[in-house]
Protein backbone atom coordinates (compact mmCIF):
# COMPACT_ATOMS: atom_id res chain seq x y z
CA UNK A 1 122.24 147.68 85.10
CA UNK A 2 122.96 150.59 82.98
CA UNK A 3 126.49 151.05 84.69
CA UNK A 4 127.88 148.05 83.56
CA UNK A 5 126.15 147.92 80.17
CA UNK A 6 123.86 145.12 80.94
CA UNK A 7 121.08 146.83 78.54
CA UNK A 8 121.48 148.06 75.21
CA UNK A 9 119.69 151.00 74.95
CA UNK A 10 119.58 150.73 71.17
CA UNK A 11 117.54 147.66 71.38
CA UNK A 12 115.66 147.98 74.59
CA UNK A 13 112.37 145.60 74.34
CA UNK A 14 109.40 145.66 76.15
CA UNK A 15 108.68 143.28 79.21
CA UNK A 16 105.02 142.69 80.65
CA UNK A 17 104.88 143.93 84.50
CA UNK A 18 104.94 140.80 86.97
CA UNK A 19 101.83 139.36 88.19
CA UNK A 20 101.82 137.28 91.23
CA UNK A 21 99.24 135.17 89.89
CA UNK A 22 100.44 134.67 86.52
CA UNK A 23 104.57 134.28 87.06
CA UNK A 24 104.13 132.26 90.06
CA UNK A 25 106.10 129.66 88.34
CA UNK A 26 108.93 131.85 88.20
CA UNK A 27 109.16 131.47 92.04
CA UNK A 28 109.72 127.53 91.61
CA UNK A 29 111.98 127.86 88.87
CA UNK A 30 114.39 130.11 90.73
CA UNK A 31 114.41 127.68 94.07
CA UNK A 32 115.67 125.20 91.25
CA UNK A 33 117.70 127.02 90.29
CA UNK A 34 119.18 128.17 93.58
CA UNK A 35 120.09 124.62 94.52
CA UNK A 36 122.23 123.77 92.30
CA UNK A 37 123.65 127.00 91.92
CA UNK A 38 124.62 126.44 95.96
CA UNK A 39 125.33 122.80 95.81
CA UNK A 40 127.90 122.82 93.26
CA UNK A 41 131.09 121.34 94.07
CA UNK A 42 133.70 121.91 91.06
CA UNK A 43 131.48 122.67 87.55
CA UNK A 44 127.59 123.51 87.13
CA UNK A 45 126.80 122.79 83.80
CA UNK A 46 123.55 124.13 82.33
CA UNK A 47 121.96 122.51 79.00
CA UNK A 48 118.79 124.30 77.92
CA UNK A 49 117.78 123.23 73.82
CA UNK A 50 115.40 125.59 73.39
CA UNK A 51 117.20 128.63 72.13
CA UNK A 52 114.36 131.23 72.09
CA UNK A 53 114.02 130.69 76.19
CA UNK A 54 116.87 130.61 77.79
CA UNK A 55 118.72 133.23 75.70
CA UNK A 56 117.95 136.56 77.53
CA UNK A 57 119.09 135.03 80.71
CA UNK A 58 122.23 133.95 78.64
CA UNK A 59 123.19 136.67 77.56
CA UNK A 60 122.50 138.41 81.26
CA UNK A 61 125.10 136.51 82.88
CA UNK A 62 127.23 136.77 79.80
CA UNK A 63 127.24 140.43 80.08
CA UNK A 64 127.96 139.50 84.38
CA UNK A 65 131.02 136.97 83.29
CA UNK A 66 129.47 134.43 85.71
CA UNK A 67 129.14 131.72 82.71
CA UNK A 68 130.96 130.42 79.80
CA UNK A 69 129.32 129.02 76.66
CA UNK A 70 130.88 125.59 75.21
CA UNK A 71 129.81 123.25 72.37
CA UNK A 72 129.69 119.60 74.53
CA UNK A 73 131.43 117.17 72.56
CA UNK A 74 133.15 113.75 73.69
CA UNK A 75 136.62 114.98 74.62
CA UNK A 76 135.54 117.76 76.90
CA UNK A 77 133.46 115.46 78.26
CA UNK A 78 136.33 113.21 79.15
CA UNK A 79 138.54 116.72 80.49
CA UNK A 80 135.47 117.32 82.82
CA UNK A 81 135.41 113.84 84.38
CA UNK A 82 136.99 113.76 88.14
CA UNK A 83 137.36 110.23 89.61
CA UNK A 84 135.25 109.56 92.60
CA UNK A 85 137.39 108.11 95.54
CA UNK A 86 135.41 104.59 96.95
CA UNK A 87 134.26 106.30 100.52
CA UNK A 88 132.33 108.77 97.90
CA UNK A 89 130.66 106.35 96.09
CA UNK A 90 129.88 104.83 99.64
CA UNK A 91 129.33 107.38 100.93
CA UNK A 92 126.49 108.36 98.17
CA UNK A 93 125.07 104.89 98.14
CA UNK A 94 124.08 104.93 101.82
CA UNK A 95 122.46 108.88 101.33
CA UNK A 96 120.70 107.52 98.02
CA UNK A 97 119.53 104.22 100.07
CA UNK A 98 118.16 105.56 102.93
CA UNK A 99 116.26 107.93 100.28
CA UNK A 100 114.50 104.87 98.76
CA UNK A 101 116.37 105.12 95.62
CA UNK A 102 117.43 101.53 96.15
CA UNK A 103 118.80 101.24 92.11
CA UNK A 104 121.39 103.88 92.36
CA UNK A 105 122.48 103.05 95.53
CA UNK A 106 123.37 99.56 94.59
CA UNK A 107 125.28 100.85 91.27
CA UNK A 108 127.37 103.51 94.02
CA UNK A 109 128.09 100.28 96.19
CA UNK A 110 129.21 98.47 93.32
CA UNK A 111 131.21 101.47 92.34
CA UNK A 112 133.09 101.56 95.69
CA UNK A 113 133.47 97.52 95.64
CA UNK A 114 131.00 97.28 98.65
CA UNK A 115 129.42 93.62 97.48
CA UNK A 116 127.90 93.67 100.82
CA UNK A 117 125.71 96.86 100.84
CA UNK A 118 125.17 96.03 97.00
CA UNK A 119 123.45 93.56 97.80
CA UNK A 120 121.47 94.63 100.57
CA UNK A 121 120.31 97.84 98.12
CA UNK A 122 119.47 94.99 95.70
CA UNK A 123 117.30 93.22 97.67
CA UNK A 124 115.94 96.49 98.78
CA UNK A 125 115.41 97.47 95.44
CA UNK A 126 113.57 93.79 94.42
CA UNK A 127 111.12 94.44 97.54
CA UNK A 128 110.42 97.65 96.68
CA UNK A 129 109.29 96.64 93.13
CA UNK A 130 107.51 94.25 94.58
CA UNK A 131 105.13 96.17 96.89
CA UNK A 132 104.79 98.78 93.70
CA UNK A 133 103.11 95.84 91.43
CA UNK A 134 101.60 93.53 94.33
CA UNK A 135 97.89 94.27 93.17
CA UNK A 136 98.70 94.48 89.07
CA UNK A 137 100.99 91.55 89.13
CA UNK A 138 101.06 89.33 92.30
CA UNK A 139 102.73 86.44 90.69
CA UNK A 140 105.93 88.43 89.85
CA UNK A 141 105.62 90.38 92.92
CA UNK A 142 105.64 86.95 94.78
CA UNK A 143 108.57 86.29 92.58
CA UNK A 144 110.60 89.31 93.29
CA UNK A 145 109.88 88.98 97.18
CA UNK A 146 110.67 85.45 97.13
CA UNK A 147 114.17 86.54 95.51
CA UNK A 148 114.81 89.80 98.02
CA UNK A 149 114.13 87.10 100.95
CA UNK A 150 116.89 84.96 99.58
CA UNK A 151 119.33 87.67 99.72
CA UNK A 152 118.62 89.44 102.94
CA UNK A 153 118.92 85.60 104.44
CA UNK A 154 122.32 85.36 102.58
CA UNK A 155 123.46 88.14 104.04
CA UNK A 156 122.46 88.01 107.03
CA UNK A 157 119.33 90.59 107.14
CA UNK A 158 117.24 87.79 108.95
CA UNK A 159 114.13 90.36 109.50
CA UNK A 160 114.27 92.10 106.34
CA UNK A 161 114.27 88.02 105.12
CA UNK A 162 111.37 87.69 107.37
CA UNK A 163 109.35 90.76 106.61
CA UNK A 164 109.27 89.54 102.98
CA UNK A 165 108.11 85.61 103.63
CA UNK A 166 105.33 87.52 105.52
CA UNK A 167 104.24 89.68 102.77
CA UNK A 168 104.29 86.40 101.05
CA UNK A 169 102.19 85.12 102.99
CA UNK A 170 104.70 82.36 103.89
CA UNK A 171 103.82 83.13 107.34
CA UNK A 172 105.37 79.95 109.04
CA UNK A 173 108.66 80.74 107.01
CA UNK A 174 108.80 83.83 108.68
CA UNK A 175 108.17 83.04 112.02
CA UNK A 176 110.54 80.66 112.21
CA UNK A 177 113.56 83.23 110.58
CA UNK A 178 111.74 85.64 113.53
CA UNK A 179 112.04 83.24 116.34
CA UNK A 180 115.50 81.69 115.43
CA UNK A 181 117.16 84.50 114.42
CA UNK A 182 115.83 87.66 115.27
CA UNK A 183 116.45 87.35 119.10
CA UNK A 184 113.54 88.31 121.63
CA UNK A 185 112.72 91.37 120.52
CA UNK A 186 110.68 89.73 117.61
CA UNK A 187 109.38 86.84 119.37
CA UNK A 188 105.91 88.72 119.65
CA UNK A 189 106.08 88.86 115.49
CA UNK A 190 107.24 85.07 115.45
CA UNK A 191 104.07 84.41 117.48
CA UNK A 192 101.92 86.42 115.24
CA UNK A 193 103.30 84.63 111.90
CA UNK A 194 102.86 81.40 113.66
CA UNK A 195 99.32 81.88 114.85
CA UNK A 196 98.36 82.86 111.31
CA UNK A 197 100.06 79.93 109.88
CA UNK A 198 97.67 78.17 112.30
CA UNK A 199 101.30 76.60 114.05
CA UNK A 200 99.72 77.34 117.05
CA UNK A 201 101.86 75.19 119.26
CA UNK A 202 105.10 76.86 117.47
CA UNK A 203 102.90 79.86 118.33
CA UNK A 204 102.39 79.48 121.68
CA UNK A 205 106.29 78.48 122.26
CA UNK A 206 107.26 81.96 121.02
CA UNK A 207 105.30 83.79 123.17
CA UNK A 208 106.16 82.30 126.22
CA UNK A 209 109.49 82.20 125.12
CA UNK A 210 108.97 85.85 125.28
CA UNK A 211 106.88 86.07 128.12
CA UNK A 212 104.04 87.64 125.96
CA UNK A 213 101.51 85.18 128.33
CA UNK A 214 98.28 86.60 127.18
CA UNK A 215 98.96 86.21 123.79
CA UNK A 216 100.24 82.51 124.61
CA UNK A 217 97.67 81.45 126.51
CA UNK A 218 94.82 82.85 123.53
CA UNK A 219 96.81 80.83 120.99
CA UNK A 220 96.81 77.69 123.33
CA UNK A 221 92.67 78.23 123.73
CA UNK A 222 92.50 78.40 119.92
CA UNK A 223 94.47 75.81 119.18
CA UNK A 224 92.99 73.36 122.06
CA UNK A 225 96.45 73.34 123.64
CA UNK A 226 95.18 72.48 126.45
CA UNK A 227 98.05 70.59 128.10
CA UNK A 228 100.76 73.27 127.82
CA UNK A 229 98.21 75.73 129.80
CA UNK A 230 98.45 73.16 132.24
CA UNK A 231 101.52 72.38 132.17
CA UNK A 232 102.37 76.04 132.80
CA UNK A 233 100.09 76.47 135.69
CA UNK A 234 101.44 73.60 137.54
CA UNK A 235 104.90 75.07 137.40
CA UNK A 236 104.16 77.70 139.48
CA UNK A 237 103.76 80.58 136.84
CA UNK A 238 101.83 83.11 138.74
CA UNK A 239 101.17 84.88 135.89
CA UNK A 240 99.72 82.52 133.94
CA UNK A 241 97.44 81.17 136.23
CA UNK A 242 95.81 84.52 136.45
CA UNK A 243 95.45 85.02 132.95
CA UNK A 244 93.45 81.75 133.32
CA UNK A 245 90.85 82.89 135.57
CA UNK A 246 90.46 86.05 133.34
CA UNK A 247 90.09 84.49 129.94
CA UNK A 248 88.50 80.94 130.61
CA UNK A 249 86.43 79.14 133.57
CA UNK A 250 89.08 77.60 136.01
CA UNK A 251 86.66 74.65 136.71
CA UNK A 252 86.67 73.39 132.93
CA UNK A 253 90.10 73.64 132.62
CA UNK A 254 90.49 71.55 136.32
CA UNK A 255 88.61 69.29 135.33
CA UNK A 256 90.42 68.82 131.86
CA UNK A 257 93.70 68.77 134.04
């Protein structure tokens, strides 16, 4: 340090030693420090308003010509600015959505024109508030579900549409956006909204729709569907005639055939 006049002898001033347990702080201030140091692109700009603080380490890298000082006023603010291209802002949007920062996603798909993904972060962003107040607020969380639903219906995010009827509690709303639009994956989860909606024939439809026959056949004892049971162990369904034996007595249900 003394080689390249980084200390003033004249005015040399007394430090305390480190201690580990008392500067540990300094270790997560430097790792903050590293990253943007490392990430920077074109400009890092540092803004520190306490004077007393950050001055020794401004005048260190004064002294190492790694920083220049400038008062920030509106027209080098303006010189600073470098226009984004539209796959950036996309490009941003999609890294801050998937990070569950829903807000400034939508505001980088609106920068790069993407009324799509907008949108989508919107509706994102509405469910999202929604979970965060459910117990302080229902009503408005109710509110803001019922208005994500809308838009993941509009465009064309049937289960994220779904997934929020369900947290409302809209149950049959749900399983019918599972069963007629989700495809069979989610027929299971169109029989489960159903069953709680206490649609149990709608219910029992989806699961053997998705040959989920256990579950069908339980929704059809609960629901005293006793006819479609019957109906599908006349037709020859091997499976569910077994499942018949297993759950309830095959002589009460012959003799209710």
């Amino acid at each position: 340090m003394n080689k390249i006049n980084l200390v003033d002898s004249k005015s040399l001033i007394s430090f305390p030693s480190f201690d580990e347990a008392k500067h540990n702080v300094l270790c997560s201030e430097l790792k903050q420090l590293y990253v943007p140091i490392t990430r920077t692109r074109q400009r890092l700009w540092i803004c520190d308003i306490i004077d007393e603080v950050s001055k020794p380490m401004l005048e260190y890298w004064e002294k190492l010509s790694l920083i220049q000082v400038r008062c920030l006023h509106d027209l080098l603010a303006q010189g600073m600015q470098v226009a984004s291209r539209r796959d950036e802002w996309r490009s941003q949007g999609f890294k801050l959505f998937y990070e569950h920062n829903y807000e400034m996603a939508r505001l980088c798909f609106e920068k790069a024109g993407d009324m799509y993904n907008e949108k989508f972060a919107r509706a994102a962003s509405l469910q999202a508030l929604a979970n965060s107040i459910s117990s302080s607020s229902p009503q408005m969380a109710k509110n803001y579900l019922s208005e994500a639903a809308d838009m993941f219906e509009g465009i064309g995010k049937a289960e994220y549409a779904a997934k929020c009827f369900f947290e409302m509690r809209s149950y049959e709303r749900a399983g019918r956006i599972y069963m007629e639009k989700c495809g069979e994956p989610m027929l299971d989860k169109a029989g489960e909204c159903f069953s709680l909606a206490r649609c149990y024939k709608s219910a029992a439809e989806a699961y053997a729709k998705g040959n989920y026959f256990s579950e069908c056949l339980a929704v059809c004892i609960k629901g005293r569907l006793f006819y479609m049971v019957c109906r599908s162990s006349s037709s020859g369904n091997k499976t569910v005639r077994v499942l018949l034996k297993k759950v309830v007595k095959y002589t009460e249900l012959n003799r209710i055939c």
